[in-house]
N, C-alpha and C. Protein backbone atom coordinates (compact mmCIF):
# COMPACT_ATOMS: atom_id res chain seq x y z
N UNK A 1 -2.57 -21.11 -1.87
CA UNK A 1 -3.08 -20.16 -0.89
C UNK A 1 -3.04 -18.76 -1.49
N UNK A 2 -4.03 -18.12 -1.34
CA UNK A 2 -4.05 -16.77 -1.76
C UNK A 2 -3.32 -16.17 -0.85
N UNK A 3 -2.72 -14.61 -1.58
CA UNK A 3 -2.20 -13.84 -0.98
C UNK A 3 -3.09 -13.12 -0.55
N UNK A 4 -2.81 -11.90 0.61
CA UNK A 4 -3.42 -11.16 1.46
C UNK A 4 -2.87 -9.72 1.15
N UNK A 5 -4.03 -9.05 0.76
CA UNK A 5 -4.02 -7.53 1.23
C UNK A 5 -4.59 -6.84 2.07
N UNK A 6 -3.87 -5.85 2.71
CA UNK A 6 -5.31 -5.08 3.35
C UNK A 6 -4.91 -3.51 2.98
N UNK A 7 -5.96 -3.33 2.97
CA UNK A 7 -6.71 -2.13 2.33
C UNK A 7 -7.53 -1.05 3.14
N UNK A 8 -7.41 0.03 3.66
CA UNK A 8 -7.60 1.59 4.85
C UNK A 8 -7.47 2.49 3.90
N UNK A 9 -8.41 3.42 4.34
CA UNK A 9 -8.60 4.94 3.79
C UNK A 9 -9.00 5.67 4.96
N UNK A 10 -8.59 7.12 4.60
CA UNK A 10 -9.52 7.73 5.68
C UNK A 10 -10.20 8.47 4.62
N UNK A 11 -11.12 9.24 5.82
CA UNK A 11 -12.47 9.61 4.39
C UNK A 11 -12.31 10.12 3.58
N UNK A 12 -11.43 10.54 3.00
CA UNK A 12 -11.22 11.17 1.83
C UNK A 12 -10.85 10.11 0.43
N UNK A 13 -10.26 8.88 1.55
CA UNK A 13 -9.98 7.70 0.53
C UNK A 13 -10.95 6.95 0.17
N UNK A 14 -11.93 7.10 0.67
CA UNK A 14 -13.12 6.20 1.28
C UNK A 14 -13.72 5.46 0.03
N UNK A 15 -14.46 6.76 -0.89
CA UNK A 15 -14.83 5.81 -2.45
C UNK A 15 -14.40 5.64 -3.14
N UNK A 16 -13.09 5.81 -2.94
CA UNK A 16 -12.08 5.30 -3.86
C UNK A 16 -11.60 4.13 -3.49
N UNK A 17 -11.38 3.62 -2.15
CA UNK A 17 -11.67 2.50 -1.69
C UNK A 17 -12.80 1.29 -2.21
N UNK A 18 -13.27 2.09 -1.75
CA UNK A 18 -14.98 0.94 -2.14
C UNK A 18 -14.58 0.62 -3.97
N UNK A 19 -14.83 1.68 -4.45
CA UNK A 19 -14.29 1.16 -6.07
C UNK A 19 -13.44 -0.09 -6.39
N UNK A 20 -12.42 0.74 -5.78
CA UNK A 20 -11.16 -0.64 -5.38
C UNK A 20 -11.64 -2.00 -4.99
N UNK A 21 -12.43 -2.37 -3.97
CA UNK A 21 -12.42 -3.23 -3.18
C UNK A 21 -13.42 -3.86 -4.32
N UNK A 22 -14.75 -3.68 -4.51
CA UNK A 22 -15.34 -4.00 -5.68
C UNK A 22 -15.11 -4.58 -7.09
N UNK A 23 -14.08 -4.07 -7.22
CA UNK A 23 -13.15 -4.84 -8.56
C UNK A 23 -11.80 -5.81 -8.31
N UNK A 24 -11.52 -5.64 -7.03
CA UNK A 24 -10.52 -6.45 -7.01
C UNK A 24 -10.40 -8.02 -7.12
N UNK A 25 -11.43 -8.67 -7.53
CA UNK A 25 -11.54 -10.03 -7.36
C UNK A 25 -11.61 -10.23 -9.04
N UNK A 26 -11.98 -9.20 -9.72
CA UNK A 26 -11.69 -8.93 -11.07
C UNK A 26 -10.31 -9.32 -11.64
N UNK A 27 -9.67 -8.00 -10.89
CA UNK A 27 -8.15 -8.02 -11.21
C UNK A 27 -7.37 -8.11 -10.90
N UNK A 28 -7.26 -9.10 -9.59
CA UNK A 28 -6.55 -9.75 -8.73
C UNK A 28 -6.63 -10.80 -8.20
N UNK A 29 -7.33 -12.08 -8.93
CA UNK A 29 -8.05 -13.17 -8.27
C UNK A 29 -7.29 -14.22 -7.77
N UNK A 30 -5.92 -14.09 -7.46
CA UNK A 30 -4.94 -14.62 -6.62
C UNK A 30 -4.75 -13.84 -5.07
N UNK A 31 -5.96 -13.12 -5.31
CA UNK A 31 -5.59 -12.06 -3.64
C UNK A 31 -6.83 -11.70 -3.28
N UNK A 32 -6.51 -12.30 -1.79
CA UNK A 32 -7.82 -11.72 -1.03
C UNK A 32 -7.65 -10.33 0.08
N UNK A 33 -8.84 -9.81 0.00
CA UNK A 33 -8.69 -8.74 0.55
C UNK A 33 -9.35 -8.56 2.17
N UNK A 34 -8.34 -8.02 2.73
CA UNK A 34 -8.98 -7.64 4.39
C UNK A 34 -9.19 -5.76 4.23
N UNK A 35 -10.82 -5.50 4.22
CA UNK A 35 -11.12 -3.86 4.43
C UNK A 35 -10.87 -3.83 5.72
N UNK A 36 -10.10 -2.80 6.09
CA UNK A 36 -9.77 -2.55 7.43
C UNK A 36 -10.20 -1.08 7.94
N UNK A 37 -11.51 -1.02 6.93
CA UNK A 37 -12.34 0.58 6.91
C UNK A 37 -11.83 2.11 6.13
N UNK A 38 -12.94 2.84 6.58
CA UNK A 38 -12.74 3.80 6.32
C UNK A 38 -14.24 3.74 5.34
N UNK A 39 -15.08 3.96 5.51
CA UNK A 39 -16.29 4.36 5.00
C UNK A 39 -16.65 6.04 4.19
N UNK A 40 -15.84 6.48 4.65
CA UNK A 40 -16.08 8.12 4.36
C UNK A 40 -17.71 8.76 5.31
N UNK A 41 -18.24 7.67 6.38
CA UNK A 41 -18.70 8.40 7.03
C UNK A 41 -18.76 9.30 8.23
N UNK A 42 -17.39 9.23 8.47
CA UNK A 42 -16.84 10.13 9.67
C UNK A 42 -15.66 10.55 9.31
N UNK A 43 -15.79 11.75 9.66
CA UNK A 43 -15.00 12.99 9.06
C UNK A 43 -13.39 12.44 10.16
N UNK A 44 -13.87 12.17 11.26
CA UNK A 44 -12.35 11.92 12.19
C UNK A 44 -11.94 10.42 11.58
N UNK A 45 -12.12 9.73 10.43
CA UNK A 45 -10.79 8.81 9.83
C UNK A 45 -10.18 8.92 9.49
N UNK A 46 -9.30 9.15 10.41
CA UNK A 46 -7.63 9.89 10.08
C UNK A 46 -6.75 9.25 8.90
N UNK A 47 -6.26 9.78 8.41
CA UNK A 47 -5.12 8.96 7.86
C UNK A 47 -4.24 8.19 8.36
N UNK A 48 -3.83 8.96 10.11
CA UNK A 48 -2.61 7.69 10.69
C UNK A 48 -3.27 6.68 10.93
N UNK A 49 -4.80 6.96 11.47
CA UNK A 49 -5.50 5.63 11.62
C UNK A 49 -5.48 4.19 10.74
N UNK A 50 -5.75 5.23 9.88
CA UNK A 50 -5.70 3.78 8.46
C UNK A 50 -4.25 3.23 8.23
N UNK A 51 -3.55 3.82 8.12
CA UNK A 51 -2.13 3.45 7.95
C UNK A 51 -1.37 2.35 8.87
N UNK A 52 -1.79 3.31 10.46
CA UNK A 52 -1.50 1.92 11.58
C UNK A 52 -2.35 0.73 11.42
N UNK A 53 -3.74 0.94 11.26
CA UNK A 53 -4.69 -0.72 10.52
C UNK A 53 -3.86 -1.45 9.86
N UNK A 54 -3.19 -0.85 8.75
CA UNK A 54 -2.43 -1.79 7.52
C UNK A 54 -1.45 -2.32 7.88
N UNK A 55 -0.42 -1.06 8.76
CA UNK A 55 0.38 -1.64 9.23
C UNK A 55 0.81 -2.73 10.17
N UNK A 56 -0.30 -2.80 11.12
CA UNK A 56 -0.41 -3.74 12.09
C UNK A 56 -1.03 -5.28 11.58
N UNK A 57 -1.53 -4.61 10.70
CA UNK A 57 -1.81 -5.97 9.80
C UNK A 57 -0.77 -6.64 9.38
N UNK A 58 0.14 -6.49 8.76
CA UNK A 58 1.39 -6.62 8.16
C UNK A 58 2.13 -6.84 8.97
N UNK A 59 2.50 -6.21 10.16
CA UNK A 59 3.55 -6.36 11.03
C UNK A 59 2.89 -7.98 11.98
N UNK A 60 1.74 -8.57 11.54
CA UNK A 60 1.42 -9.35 12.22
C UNK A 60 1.72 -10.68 11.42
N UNK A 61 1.76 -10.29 10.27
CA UNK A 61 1.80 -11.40 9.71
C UNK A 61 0.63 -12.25 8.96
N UNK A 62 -0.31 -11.34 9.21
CA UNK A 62 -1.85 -11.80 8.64
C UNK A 62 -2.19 -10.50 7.17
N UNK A 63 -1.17 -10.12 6.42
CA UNK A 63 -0.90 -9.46 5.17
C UNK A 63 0.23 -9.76 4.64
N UNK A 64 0.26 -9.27 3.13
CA UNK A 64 1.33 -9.74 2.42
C UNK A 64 2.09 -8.30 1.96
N UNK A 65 0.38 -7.65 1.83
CA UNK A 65 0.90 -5.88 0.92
C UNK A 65 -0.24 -5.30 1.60
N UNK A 66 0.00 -3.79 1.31
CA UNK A 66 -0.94 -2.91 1.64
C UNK A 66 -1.38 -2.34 0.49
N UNK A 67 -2.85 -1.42 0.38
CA UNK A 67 -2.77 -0.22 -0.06
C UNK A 67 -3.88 0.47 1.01
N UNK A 68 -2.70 1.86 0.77
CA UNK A 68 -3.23 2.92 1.60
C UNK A 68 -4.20 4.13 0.87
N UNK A 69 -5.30 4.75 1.02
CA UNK A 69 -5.66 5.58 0.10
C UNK A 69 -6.13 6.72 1.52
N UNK A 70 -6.03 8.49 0.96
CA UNK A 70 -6.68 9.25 1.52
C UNK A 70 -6.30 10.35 0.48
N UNK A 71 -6.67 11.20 1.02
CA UNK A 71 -6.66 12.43 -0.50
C UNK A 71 -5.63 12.72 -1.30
N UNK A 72 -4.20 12.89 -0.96
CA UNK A 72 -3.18 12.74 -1.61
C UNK A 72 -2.18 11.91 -2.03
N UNK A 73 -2.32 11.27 -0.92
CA UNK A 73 -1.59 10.18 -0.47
C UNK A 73 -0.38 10.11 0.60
N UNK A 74 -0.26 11.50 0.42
CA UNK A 74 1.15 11.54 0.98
C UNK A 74 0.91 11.21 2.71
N UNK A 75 -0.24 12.08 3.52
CA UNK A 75 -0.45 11.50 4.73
C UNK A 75 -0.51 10.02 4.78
N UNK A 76 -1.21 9.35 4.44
CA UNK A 76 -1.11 7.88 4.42
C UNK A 76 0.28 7.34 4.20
N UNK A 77 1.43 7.71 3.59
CA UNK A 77 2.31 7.31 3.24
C UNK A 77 3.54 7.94 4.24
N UNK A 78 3.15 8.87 4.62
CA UNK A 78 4.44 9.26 6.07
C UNK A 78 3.83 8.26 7.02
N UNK A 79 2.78 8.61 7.26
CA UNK A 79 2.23 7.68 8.74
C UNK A 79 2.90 6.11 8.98
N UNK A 80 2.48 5.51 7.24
CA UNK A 80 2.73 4.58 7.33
C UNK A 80 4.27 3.69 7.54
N UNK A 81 5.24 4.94 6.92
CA UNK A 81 6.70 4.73 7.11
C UNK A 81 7.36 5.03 8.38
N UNK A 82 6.47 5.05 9.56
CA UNK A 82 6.38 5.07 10.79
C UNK A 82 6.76 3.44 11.14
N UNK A 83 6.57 2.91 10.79
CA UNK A 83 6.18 1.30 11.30
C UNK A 83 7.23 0.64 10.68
N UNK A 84 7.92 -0.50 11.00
CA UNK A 84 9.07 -1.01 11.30
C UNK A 84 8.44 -1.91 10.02
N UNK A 85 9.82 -2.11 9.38
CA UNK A 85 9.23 -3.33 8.19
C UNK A 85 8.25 -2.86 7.12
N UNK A 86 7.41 -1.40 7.45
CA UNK A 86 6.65 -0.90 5.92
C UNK A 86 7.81 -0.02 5.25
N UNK A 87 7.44 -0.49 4.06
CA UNK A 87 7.62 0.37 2.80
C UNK A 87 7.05 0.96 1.85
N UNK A 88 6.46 1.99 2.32
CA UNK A 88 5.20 2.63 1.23
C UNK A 88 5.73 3.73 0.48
N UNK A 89 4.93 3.27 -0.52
CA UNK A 89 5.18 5.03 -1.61
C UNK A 89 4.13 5.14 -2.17
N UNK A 90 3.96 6.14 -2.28
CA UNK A 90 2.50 7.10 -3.58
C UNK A 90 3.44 6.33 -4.49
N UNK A 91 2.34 5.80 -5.40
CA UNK A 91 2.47 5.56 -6.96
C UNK A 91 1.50 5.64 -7.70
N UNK A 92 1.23 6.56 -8.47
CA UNK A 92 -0.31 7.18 -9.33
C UNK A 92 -0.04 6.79 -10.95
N UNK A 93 1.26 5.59 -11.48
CA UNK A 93 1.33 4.92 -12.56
C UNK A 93 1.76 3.52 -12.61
N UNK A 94 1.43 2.51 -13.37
CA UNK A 94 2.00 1.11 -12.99
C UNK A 94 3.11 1.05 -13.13
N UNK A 95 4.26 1.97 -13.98
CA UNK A 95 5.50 1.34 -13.94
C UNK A 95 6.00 2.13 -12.81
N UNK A 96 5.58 3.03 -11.99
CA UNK A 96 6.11 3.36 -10.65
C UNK A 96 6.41 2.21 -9.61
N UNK A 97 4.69 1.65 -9.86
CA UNK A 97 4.21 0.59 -8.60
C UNK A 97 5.06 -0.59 -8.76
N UNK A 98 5.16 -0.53 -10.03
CA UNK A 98 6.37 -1.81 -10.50
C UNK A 98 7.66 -1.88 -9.91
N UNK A 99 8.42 -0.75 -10.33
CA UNK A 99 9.89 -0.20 -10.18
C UNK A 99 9.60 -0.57 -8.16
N UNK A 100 8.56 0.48 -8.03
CA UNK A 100 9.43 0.40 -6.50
C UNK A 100 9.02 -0.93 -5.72
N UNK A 101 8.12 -1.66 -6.27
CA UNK A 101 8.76 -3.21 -5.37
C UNK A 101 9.85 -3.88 -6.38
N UNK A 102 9.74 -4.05 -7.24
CA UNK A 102 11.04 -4.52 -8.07
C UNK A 102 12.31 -4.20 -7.08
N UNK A 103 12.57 -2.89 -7.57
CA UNK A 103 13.79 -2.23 -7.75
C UNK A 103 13.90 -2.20 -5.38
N UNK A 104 12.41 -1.91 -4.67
CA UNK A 104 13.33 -1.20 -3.44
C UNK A 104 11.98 -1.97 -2.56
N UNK A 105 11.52 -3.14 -2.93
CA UNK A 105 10.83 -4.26 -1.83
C UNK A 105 9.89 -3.33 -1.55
N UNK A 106 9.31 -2.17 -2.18
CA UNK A 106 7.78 -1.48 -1.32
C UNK A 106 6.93 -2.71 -1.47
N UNK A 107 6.10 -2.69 -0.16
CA UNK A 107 4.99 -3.50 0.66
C UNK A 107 3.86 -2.89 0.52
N UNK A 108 3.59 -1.57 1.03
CA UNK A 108 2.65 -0.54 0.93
C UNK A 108 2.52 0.23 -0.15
N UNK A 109 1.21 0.51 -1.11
CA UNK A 109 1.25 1.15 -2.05
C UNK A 109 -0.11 2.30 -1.66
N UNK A 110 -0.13 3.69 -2.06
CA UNK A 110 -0.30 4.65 -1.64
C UNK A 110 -1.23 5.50 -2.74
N UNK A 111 -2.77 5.78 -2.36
CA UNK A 111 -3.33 6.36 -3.53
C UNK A 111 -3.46 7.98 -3.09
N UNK A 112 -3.80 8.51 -3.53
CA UNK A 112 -4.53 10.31 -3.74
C UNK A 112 -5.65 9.42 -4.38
N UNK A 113 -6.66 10.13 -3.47
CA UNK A 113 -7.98 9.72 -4.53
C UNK A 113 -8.65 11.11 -4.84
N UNK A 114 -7.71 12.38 -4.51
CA UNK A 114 -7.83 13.33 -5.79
C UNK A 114 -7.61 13.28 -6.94
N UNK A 115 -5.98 12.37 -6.86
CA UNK A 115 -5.34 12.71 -8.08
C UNK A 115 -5.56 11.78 -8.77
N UNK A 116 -5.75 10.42 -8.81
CA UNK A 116 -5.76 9.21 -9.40
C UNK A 116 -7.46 8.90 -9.68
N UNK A 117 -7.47 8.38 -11.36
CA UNK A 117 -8.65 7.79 -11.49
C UNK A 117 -8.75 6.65 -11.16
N UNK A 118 -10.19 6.00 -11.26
CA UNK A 118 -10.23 4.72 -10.79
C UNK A 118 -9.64 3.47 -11.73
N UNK A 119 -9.58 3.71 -12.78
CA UNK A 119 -9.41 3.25 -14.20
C UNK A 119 -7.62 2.82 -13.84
N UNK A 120 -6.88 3.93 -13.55
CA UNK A 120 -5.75 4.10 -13.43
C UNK A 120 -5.07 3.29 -12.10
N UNK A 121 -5.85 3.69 -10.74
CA UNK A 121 -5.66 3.17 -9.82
C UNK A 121 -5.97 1.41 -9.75
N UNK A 122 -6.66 0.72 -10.46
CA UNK A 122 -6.48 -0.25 -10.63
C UNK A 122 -5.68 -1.05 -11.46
N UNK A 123 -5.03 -0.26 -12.84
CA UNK A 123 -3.71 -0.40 -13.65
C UNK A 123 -2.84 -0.64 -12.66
N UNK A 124 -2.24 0.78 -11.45
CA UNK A 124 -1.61 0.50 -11.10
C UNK A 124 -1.48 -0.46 -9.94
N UNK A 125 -2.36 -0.74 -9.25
CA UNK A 125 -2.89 -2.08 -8.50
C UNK A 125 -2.52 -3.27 -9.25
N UNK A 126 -2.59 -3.78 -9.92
CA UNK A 126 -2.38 -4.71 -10.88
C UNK A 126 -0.95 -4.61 -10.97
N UNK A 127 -0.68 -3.78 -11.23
CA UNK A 127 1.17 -3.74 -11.46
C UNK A 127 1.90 -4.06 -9.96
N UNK A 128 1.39 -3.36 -8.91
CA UNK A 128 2.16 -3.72 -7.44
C UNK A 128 1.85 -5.10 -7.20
N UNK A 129 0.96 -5.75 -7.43
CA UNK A 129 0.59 -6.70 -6.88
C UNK A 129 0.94 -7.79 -7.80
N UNK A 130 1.15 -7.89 -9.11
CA UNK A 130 2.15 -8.86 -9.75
C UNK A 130 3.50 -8.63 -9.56
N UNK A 131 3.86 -7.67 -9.26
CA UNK A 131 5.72 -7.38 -9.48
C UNK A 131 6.08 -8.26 -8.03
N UNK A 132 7.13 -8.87 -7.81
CA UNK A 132 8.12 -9.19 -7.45
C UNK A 132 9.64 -8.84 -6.77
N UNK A 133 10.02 -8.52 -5.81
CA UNK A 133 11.25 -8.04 -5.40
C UNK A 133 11.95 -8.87 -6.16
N UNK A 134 13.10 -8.01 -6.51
CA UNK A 134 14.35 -8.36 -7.85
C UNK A 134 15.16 -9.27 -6.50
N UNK A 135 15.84 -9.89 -6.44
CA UNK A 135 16.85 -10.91 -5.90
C UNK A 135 18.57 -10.54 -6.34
N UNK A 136 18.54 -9.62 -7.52
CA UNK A 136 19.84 -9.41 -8.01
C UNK A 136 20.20 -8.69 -6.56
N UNK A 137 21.88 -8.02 -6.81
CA UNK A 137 22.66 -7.84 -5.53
C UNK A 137 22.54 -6.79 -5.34
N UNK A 138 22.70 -6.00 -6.04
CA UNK A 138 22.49 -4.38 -5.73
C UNK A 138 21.03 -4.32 -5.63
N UNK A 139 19.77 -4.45 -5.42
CA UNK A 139 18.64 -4.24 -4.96
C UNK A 139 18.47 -4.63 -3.83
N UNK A 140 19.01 -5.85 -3.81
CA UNK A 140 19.66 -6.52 -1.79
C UNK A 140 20.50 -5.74 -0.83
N UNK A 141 21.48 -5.06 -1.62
CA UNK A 141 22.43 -3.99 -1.08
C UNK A 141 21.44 -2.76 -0.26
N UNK A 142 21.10 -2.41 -1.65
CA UNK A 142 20.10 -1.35 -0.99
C UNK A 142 19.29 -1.51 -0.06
N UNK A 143 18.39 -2.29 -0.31
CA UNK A 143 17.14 -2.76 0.61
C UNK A 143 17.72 -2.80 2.22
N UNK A 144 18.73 -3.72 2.14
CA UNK A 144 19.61 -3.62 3.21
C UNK A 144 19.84 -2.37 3.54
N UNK A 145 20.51 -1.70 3.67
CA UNK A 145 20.90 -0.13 3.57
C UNK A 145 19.62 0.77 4.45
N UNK A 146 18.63 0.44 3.58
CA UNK A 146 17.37 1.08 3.87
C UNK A 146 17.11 0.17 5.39
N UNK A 147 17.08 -0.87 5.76
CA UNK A 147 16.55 -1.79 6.68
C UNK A 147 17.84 -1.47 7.91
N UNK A 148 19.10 -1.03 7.56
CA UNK A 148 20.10 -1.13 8.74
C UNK A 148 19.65 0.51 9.17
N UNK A 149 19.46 1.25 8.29
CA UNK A 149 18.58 2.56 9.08
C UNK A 149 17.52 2.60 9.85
N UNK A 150 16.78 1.83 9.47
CA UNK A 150 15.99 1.99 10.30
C UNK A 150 15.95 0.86 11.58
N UNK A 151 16.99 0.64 11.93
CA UNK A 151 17.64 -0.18 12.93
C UNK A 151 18.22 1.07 13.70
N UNK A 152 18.77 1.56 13.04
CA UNK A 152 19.39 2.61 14.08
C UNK A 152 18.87 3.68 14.27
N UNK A 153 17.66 3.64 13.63
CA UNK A 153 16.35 4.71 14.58
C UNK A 153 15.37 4.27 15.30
N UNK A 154 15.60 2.73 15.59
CA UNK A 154 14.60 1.86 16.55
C UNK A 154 15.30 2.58 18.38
C-alpha cells in the first residue's frame, strides 16, 4: 500500500506546489498524493487555510505526512503546530528534513517558495519522505516530552 501525502499552499505556495505535485511520482513512487489546493488564483488562500486542510487530513487518518508551502514558510508552519499530533518545521535542506523526523518524529514539512528552489525542494522532499523516526530511547524520551506538552495545553 502506498503511503499518503497531502500537500496545501496558499497562493504564494501555489507554483511551487504545482512543480512539486508534477514530479512527485518521479521521486516518490511509493507515495501518493492528496492536493488539498491552493491554485495561486485567489489572493484570500490563507496560509491557516492550507495548514488546517493538511492537518485535518492527518488528524483523520487518511495521511501519513504533510507538506505545507506559502511564501516563507513560517505561516504555514505556526498554523500548522496548532493541531494536536502535527509536527511541522521549515526545512529548506535534506539533512534538516532528515534530522527532524529522524531525530523529533516531524510529520509536516514546510516550504518558503521564496526561499527554496525547486531543484532543492524536491532533494529535500525526498529526504522527509524516506527518513524514518529513530526508535532509540532518547528520541522516544523527547518526542514524549514534546507530546506530554501539548497535553497540558489541550
Amino acid at each position: 500500500m502506498a503511503r499518503r501525502l497531502a500537500i496545501a499552499a496558499d497562493h504564494a505556495g501555489a507554483a511551487l506546489k504545482a512543480a512539486i505535485v508534477a514530479r512527485l511520482a518521479e521521486i516518490a513512487p511509493d507515495w501518493s498524493v492528496a492536493d488539498l489546493g491552493g491554485d495561486g488564483s485567489d489572493l484570500t488562500d490563507d496560509y491557516p487555510d492550507s495548514s488546517r486542510a493538511v492537518a485535518e487530513r492527518m488528524i483523520a487518518g487518511q495521511a501519513d505526512r504533510g507538506l505545507l508551502i506559502c511564501g516563507s514558510g513560517i505561516g504555514v508552519t505556526i498554523a500548522a503546530n496548532k493541531f494536536h499530533g502535527i509536527r511541522a518545521s521549515i526545512a529548506h535542506d535534506p539533512a534538516s528534513a532528515r534530522q527532524g523526523v529522524v531525530h523529533d518524529d516531524m510529520n509536516v514539512l514546510a516550504f518558503g517558495a521564496n526561499i527554496i528552489s525547486l531543484e532543492t525542494a524536491l532533494e529535500t522532499l525526498t529526504a522527509f519522505l524516506q527518513a524514518e523516526p529513530s526508535s532509540e530511547e532518547r528520541y522516544l524520551r523527547r518526542t514524549a516530552k514534546v507530546a506530554d506538552i501539548e497535553e497540558e495545553q489541550s
